[in-house]
Protein backbone atom coordinates (compact mmCIF):
# COMPACT_ATOMS: atom_id res chain seq x y z
CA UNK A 1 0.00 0.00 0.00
CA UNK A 2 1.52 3.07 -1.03
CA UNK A 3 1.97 5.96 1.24
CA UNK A 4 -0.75 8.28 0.62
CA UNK A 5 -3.20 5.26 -0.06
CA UNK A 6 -6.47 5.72 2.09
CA UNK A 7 -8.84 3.09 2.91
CA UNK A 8 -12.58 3.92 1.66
CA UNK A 9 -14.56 0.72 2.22
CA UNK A 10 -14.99 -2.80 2.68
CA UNK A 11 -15.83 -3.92 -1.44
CA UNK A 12 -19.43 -5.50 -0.13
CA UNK A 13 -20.03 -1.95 0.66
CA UNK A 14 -20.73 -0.51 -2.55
CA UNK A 15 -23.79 -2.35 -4.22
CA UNK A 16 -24.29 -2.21 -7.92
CA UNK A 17 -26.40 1.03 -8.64
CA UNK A 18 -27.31 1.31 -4.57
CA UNK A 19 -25.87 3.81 -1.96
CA UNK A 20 -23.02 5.21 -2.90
CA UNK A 21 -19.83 5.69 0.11
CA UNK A 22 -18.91 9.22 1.03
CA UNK A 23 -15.70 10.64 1.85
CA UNK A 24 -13.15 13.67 1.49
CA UNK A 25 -10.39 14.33 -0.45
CA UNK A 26 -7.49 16.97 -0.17
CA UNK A 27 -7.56 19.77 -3.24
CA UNK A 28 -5.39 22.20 -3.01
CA UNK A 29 -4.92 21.94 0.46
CA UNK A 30 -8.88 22.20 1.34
CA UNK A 31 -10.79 19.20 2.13
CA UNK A 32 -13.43 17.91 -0.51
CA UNK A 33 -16.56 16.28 -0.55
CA UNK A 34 -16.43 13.06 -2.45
CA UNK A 35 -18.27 9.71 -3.30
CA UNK A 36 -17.73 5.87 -4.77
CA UNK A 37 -20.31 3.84 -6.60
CA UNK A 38 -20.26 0.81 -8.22
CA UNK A 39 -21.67 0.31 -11.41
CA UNK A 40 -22.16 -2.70 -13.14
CA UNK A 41 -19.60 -3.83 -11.43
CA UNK A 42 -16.88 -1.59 -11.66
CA UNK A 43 -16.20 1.16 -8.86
CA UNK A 44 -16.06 4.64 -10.20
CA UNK A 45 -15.24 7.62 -7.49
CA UNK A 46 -15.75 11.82 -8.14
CA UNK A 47 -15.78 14.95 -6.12
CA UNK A 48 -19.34 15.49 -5.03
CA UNK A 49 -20.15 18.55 -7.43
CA UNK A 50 -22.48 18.99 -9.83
CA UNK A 51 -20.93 19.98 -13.00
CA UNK A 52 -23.26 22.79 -12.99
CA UNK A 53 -22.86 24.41 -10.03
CA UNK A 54 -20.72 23.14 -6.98
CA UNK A 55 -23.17 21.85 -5.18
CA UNK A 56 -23.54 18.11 -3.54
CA UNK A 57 -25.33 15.90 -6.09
CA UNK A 58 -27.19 12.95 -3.14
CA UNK A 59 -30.58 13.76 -2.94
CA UNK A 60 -30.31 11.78 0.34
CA UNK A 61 -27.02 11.48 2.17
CA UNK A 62 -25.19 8.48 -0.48
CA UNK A 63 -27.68 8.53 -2.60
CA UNK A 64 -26.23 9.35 -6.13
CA UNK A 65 -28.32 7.34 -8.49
CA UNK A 66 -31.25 8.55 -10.05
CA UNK A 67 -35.28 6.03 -10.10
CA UNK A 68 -34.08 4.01 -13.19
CA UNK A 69 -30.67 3.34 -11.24
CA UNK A 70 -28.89 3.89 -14.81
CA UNK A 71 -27.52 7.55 -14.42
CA UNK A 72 -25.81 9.48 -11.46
CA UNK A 73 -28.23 12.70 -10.59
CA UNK A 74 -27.70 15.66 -9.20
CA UNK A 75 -30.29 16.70 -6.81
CA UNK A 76 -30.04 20.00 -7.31
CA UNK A 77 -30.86 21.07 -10.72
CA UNK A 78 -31.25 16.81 -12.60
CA UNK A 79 -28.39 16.59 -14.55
CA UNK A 80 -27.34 13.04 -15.67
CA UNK A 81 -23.72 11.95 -14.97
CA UNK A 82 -22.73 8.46 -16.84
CA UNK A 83 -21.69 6.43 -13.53
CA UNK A 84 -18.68 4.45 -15.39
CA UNK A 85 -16.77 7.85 -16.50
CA UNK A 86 -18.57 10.74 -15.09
CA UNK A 87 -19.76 12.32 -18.32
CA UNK A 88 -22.03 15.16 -18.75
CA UNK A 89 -25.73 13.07 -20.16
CA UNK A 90 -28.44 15.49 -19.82
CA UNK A 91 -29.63 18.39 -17.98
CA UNK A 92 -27.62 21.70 -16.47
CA UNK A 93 -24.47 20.49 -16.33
CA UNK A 94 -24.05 21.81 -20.47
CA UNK A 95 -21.08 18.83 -21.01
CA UNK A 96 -19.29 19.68 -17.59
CA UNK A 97 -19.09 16.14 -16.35
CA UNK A 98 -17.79 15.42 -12.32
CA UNK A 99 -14.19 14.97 -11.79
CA UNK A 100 -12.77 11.32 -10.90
CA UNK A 101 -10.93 10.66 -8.56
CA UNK A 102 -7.82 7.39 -8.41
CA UNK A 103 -9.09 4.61 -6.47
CA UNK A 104 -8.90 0.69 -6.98
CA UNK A 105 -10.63 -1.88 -5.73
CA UNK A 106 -8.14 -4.93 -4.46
CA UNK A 107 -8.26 -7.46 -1.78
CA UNK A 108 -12.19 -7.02 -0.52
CA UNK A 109 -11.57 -2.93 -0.64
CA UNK A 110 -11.87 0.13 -2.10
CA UNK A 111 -8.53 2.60 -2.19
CA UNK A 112 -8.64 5.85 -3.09
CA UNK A 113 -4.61 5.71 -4.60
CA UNK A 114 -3.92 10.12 -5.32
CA UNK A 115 -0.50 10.06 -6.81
CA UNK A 116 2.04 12.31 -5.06
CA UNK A 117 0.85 15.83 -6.76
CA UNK A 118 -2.97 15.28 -5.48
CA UNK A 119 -2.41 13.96 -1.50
């Protein structure tokens, strides 16, 4: 595990298209709001801001995914993130999508892995 690895979950955590897992990040020296979801099996992670306006996107605290459970939401104003990359789909966010974040999932857990610029 490299230094500036941080733990986020346990992988049985994060069910497909369910509750997403908050935590924060350090971005330019301020701490962040941010979130992991899996989606069809893959883990995906992004600061929690709409690309619209910086707001928080849950609706509910960890809840990121809109009724059909096929698109990311923001709360706020609807736009549609794609949950596997974070792209702009629909709605306010006029092709601003959210901004990933590094993580990987190994060994039962999700990592969020920031190289040396971000931690």
């Amino acid at each position: 595990m490299a230094a500036n690895e941080r733990l986020i979950c346990r992988s049985v955590d994060l069910i497909d298209a369910g509750p997403g897992v908050r935590f924060t990040v350090s971005v330019q020296g301020v701490e962040e709001p941010a979130f992991a979801v899996r989606f069809r099996g893959r883990v995906a992670a992004y600061l929690n801001r709409c690309g619209h306006v910086a707001v928080e996107l849950d609706w509910q605290p960890s809840e990121f995914f809109d009724d059909s459970k096929l698109y990311l939401i923001c709360a706020t104003h609807g736009a549609l993130y794609a949950p596997q990359d974070g792209r702009c789909l629909g709605g306010r966010c006029n092709g601003r999508g959210l901004t990933p974040l590094p993580i990987e999932e190994r060994n039962g857990a999700i990592y969020y892995t920031p190289s040396e610029q971000e931690s």
